[in-house]
PDB file of N, CA and C in Angstrom:
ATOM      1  N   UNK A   1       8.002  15.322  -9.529  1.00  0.00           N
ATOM      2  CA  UNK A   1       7.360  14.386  -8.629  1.00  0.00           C
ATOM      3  C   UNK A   1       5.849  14.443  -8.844  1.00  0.00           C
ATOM      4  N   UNK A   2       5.328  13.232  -8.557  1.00  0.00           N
ATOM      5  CA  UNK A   2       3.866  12.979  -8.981  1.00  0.00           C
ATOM      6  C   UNK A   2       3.115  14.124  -7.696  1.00  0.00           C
ATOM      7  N   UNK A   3       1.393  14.582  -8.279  1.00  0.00           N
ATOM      8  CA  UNK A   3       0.908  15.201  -6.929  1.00  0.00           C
ATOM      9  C   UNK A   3       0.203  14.022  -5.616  1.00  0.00           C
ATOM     10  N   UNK A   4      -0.197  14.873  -4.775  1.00  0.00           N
ATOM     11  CA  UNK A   4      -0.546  13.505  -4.327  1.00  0.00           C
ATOM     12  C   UNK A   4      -1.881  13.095  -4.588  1.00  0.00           C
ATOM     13  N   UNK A   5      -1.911  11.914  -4.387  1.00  0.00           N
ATOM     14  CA  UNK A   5      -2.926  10.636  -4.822  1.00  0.00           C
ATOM     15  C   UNK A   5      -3.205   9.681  -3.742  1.00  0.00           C
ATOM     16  N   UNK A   6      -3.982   8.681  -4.263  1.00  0.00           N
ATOM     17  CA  UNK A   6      -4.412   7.644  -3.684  1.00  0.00           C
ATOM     18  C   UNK A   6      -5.062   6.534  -4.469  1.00  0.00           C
ATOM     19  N   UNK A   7      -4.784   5.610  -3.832  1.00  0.00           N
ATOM     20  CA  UNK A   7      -5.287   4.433  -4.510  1.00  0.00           C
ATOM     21  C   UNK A   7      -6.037   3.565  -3.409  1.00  0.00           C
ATOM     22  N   UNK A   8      -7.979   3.019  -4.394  1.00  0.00           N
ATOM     23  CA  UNK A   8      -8.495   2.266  -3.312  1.00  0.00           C
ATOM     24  C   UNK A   8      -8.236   1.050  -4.147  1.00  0.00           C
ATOM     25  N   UNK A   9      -7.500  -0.045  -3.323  1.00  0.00           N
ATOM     26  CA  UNK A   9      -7.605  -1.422  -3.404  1.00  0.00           C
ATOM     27  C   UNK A   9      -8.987  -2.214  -2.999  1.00  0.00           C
ATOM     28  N   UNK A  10      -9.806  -3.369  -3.676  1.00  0.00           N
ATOM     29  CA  UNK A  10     -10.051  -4.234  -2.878  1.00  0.00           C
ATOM     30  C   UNK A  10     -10.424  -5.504  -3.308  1.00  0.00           C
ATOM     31  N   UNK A  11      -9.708  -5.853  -3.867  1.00  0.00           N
ATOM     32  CA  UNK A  11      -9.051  -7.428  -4.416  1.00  0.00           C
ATOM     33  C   UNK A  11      -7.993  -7.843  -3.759  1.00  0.00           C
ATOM     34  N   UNK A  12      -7.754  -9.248  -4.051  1.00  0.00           N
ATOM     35  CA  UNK A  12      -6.460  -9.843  -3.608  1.00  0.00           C
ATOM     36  C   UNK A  12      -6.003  -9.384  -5.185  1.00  0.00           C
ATOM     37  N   UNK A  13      -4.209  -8.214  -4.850  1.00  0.00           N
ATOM     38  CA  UNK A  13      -4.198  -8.328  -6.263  1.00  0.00           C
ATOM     39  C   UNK A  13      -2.656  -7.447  -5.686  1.00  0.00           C
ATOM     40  N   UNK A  14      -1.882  -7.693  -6.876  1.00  0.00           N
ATOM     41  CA  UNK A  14      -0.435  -6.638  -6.236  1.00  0.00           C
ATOM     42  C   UNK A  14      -0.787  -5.124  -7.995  1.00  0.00           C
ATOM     43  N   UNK A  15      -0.840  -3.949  -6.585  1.00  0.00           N
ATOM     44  CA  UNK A  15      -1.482  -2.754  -7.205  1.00  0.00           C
ATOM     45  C   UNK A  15       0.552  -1.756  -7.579  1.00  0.00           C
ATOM     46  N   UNK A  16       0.847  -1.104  -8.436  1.00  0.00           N
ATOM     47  CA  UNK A  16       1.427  -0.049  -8.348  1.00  0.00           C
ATOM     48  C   UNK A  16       0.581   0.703  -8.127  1.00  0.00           C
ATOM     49  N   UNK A  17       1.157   2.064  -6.696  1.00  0.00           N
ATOM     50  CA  UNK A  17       0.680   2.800  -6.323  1.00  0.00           C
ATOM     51  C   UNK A  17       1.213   3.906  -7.141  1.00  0.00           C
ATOM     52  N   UNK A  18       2.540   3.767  -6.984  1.00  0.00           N
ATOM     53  CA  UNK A  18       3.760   4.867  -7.351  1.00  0.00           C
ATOM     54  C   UNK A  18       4.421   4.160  -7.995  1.00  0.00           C
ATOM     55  N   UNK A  19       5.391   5.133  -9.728  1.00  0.00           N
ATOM     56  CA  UNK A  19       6.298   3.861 -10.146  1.00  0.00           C
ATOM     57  C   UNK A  19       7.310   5.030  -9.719  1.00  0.00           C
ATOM     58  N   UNK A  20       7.501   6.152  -9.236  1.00  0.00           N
ATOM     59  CA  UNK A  20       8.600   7.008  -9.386  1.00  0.00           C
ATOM     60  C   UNK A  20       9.134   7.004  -7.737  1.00  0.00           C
ATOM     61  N   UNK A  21       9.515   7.983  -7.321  1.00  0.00           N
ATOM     62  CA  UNK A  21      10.440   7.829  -6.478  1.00  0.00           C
ATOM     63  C   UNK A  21       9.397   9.112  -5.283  1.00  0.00           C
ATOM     64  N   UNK A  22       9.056   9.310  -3.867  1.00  0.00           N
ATOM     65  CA  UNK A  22       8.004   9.802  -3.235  1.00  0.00           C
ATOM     66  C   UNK A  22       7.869   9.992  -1.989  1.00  0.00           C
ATOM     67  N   UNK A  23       6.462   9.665  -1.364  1.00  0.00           N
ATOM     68  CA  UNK A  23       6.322   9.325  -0.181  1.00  0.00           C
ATOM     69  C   UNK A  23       5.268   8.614  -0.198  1.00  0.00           C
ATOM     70  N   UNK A  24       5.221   7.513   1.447  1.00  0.00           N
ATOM     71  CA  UNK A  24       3.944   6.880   1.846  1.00  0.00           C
ATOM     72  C   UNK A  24       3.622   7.458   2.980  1.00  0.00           C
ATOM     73  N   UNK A  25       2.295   7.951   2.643  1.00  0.00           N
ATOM     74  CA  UNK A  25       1.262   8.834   3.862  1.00  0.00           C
ATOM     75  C   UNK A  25       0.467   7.742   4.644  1.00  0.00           C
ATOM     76  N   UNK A  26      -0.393   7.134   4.056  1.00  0.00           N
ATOM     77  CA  UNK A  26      -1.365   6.184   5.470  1.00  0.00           C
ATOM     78  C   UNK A  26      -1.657   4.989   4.673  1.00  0.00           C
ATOM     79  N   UNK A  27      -2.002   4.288   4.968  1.00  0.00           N
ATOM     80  CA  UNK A  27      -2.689   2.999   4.765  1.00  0.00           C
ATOM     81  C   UNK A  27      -3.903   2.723   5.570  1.00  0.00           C
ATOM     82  N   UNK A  28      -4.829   3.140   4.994  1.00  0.00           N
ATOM     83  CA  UNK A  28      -6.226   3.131   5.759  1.00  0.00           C
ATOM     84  C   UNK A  28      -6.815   1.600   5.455  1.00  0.00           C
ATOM     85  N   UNK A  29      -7.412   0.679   6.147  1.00  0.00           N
ATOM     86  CA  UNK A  29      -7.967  -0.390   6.161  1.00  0.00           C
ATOM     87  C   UNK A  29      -9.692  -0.078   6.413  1.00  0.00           C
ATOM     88  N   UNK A  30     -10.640  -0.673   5.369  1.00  0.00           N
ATOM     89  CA  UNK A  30     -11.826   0.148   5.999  1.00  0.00           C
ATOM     90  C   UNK A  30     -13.019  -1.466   5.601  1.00  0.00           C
ATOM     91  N   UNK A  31     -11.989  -2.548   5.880  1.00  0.00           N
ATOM     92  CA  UNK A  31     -12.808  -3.507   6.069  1.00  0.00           C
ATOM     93  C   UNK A  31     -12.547  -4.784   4.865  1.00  0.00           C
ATOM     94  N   UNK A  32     -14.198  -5.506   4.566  1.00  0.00           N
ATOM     95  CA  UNK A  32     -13.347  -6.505   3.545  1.00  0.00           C
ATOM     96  C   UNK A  32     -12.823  -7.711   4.186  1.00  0.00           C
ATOM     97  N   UNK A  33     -12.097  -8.389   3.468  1.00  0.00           N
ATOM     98  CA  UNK A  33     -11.532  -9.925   4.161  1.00  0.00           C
ATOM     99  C   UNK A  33     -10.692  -9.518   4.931  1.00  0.00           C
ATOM    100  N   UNK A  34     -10.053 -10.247   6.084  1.00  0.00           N
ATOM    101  CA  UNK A  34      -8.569 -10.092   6.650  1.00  0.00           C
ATOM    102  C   UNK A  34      -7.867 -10.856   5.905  1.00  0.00           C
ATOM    103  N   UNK A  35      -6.595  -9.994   5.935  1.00  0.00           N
ATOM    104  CA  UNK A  35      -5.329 -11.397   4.583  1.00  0.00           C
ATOM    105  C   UNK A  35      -3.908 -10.489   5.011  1.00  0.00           C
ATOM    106  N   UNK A  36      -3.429 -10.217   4.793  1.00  0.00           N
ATOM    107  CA  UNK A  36      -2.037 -10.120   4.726  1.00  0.00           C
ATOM    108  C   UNK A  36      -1.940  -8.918   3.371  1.00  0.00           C
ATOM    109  N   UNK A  37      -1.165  -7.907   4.348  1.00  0.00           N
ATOM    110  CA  UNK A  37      -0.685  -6.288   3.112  1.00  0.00           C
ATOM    111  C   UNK A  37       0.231  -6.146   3.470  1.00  0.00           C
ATOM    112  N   UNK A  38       1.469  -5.884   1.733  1.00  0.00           N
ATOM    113  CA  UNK A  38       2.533  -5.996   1.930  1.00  0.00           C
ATOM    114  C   UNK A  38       3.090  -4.595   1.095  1.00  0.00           C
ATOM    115  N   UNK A  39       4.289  -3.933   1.441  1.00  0.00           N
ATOM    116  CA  UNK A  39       4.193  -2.804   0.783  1.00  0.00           C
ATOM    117  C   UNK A  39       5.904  -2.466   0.374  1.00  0.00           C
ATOM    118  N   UNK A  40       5.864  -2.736  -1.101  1.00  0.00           N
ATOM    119  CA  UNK A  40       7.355  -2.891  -1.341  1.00  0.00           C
ATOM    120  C   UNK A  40       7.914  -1.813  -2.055  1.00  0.00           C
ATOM    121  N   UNK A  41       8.920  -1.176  -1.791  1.00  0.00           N
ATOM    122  CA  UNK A  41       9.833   0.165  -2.552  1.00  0.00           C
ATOM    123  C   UNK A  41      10.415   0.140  -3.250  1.00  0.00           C
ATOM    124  N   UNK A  42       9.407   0.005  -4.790  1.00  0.00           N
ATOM    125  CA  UNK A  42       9.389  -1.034  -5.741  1.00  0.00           C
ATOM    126  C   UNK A  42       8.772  -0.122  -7.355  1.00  0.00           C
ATOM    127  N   UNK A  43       8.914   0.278  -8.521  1.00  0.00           N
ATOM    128  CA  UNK A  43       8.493   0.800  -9.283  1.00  0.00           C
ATOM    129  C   UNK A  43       7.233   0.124  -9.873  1.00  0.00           C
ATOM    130  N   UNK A  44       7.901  -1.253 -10.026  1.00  0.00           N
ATOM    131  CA  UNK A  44       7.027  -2.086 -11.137  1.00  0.00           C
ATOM    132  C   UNK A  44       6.543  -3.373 -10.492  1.00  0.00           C
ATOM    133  N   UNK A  45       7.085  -3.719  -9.355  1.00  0.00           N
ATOM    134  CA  UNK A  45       6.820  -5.502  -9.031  1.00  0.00           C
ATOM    135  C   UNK A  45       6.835  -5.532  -7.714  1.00  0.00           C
ATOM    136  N   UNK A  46       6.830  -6.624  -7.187  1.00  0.00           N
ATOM    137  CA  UNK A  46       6.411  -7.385  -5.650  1.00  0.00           C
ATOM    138  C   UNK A  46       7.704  -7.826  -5.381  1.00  0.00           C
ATOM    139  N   UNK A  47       8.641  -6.556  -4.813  1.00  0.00           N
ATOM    140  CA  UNK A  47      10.660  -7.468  -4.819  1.00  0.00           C
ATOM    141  C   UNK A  47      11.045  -5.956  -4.497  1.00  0.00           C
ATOM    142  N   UNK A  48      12.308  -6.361  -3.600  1.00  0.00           N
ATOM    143  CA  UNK A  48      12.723  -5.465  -3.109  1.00  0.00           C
ATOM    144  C   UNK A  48      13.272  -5.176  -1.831  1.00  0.00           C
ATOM    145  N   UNK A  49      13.182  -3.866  -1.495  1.00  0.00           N
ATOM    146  CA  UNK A  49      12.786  -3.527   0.734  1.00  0.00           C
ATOM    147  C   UNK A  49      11.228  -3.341   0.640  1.00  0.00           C
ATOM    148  N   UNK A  50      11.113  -4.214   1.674  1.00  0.00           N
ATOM    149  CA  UNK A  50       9.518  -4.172   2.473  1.00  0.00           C
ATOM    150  C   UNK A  50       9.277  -2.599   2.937  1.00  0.00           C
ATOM    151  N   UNK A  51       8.416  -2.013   2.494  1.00  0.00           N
ATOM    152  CA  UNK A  51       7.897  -0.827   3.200  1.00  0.00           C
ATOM    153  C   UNK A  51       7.421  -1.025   4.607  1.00  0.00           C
ATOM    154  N   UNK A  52       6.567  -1.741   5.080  1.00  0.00           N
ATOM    155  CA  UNK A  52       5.677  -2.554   5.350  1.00  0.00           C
ATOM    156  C   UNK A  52       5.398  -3.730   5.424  1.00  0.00           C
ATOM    157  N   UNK A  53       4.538  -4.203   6.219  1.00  0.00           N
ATOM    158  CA  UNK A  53       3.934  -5.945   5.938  1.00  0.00           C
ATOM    159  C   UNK A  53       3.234  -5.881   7.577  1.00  0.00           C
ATOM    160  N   UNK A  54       1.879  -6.434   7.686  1.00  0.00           N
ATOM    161  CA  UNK A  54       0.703  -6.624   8.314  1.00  0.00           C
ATOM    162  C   UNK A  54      -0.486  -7.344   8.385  1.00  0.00           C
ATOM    163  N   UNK A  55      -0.944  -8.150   9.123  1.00  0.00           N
ATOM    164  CA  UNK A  55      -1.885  -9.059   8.759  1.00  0.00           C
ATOM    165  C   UNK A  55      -3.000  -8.015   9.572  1.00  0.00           C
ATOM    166  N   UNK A  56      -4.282  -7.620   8.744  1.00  0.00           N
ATOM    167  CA  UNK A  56      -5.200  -6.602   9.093  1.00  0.00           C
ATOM    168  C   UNK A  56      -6.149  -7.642   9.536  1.00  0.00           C
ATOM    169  N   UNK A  57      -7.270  -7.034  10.036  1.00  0.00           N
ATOM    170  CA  UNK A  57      -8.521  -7.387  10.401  1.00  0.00           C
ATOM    171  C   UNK A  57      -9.271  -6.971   9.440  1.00  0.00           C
ATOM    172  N   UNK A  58     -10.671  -7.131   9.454  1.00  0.00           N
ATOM    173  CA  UNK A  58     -11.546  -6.421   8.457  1.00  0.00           C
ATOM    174  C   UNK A  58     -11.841  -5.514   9.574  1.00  0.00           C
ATOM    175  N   UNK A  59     -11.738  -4.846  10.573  1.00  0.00           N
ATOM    176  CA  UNK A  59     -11.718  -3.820  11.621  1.00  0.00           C
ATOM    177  C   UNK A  59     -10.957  -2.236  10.979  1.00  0.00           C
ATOM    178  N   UNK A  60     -11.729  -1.405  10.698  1.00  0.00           N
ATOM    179  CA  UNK A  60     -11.169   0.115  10.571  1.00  0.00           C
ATOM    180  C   UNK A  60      -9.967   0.506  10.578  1.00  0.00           C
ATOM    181  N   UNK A  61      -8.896   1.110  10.753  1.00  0.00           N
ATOM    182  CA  UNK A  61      -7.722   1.175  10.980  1.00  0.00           C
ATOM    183  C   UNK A  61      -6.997   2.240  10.372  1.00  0.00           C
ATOM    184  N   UNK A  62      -6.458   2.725  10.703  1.00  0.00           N
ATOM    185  CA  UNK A  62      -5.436   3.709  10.015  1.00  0.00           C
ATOM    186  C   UNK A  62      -3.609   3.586  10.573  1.00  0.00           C
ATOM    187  N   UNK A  63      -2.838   3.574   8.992  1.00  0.00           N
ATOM    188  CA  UNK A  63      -1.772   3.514   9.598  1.00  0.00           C
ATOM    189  C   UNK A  63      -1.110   4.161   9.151  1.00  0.00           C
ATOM    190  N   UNK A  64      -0.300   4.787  10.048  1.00  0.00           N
ATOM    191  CA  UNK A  64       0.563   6.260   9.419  1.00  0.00           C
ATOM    192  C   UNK A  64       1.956   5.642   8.966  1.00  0.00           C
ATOM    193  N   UNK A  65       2.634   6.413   7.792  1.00  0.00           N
ATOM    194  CA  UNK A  65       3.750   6.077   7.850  1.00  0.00           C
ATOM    195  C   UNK A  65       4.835   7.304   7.326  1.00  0.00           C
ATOM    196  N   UNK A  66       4.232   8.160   6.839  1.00  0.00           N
ATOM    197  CA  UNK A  66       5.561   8.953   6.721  1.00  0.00           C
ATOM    198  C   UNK A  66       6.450   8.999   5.952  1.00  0.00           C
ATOM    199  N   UNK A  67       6.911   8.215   5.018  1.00  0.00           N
ATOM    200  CA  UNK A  67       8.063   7.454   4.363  1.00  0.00           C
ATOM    201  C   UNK A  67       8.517   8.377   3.393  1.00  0.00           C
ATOM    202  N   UNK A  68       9.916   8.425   3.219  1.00  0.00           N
ATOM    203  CA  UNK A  68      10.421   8.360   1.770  1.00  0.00           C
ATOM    204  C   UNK A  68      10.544   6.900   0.902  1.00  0.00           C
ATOM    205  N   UNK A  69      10.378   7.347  -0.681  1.00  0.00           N
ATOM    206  CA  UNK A  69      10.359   5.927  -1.629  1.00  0.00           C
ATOM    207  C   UNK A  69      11.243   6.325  -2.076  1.00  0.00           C
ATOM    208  N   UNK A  70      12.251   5.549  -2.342  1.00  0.00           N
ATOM    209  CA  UNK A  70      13.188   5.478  -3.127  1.00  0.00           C
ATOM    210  C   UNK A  70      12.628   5.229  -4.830  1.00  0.00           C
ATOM    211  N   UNK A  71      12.114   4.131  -4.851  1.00  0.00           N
ATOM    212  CA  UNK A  71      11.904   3.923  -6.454  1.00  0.00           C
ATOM    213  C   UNK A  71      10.099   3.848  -7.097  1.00  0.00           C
ATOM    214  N   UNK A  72       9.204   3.792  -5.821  1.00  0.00           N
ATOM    215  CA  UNK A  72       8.001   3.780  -6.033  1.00  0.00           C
ATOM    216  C   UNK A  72       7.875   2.893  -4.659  1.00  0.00           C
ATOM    217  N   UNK A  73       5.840   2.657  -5.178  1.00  0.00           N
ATOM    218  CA  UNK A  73       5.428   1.616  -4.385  1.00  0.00           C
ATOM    219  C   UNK A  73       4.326   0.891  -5.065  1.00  0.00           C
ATOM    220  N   UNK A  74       4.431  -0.416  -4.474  1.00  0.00           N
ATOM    221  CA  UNK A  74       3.850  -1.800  -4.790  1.00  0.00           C
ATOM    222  C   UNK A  74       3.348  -2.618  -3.732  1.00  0.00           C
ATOM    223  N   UNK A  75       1.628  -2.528  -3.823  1.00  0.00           N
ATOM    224  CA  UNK A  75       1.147  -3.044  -2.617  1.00  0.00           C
ATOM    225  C   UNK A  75       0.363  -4.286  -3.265  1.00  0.00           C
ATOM    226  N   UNK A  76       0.587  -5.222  -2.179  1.00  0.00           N
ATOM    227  CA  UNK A  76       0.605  -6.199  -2.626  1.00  0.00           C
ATOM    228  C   UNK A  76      -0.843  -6.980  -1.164  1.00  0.00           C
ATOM    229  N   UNK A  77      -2.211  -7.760  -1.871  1.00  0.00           N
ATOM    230  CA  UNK A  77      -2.980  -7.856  -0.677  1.00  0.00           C
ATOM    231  C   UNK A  77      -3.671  -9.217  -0.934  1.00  0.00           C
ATOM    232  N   UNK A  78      -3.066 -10.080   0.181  1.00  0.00           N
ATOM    233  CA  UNK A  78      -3.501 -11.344   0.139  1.00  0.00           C
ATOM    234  C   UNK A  78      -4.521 -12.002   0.328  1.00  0.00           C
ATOM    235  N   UNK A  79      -5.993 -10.728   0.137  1.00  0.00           N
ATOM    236  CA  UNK A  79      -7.168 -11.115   0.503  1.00  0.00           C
ATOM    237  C   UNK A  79      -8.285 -10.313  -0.197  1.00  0.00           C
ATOM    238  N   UNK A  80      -9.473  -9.599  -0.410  1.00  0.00           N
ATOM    239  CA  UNK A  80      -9.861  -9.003  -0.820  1.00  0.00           C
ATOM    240  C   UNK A  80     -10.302  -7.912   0.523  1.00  0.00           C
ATOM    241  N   UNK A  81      -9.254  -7.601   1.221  1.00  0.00           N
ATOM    242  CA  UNK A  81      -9.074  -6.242   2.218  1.00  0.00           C
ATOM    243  C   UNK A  81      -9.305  -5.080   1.330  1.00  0.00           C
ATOM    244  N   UNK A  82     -10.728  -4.334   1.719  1.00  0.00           N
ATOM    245  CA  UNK A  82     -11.133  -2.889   1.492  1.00  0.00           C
ATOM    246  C   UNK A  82      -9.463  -1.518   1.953  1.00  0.00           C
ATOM    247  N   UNK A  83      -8.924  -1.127   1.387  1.00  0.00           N
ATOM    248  CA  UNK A  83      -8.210  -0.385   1.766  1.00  0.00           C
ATOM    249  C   UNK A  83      -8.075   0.888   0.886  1.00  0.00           C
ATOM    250  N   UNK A  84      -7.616   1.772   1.112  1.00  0.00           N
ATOM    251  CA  UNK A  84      -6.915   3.343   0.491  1.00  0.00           C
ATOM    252  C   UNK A  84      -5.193   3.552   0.648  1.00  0.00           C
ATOM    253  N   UNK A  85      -4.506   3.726  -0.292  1.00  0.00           N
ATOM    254  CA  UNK A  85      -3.410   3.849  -0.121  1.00  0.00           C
ATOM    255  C   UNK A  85      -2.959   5.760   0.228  1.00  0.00           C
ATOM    256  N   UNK A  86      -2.447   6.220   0.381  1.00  0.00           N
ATOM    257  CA  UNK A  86      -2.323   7.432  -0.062  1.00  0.00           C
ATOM    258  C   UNK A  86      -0.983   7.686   0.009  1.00  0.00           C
ATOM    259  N   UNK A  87      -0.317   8.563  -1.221  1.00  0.00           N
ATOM    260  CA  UNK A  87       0.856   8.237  -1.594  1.00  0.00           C
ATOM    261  C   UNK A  87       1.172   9.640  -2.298  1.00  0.00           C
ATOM    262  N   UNK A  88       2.182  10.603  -2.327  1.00  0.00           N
ATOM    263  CA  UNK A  88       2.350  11.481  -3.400  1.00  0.00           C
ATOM    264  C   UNK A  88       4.278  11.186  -3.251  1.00  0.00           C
TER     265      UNK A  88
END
């Protein structure tokens, strides 16, 4: 298993976080456009089960999640939202 990591997004753009199989720790929002973040349990693409899905503010935020991944993750952000993924 990968160690843990993180990834900062801040484009509208669909990111692999994780292509292997894991966990999702937080989704920090730390500003940027508001748009729509979508977070799929997914190795390679934007398809799948939804981890997630949220329309943010450009307002601070932290969101916990805890998760097991089955096959990875794929975040996907419909705006140029400032964010941090963190993922091992």
């Amino acid at each position: 298993m990968e160690d843990n990591k993180y990834v900062y997004i801040s484009t509208a753009a669909t990111t692999v976080v994780r292509s292997t199989a894991g966990s999702l720790h937080t989704v920090v929002v730390q500003g940027g456009t508001a748009g729509t973040i979508i977070g799929y349990d997914n190795a390679s693409s934007a398809a799948g089960n939804v981890v997630f899905s949220f329309d943010s503010t450009n307002t601070p935020n932290t969101y916990s999640f805890d998760v097991d991944l089955i096959n990875g993750l794929v975040v996907v952000t419909g705006a140029a939202t400032k964010l941090t993924v963190s993922a091992s």
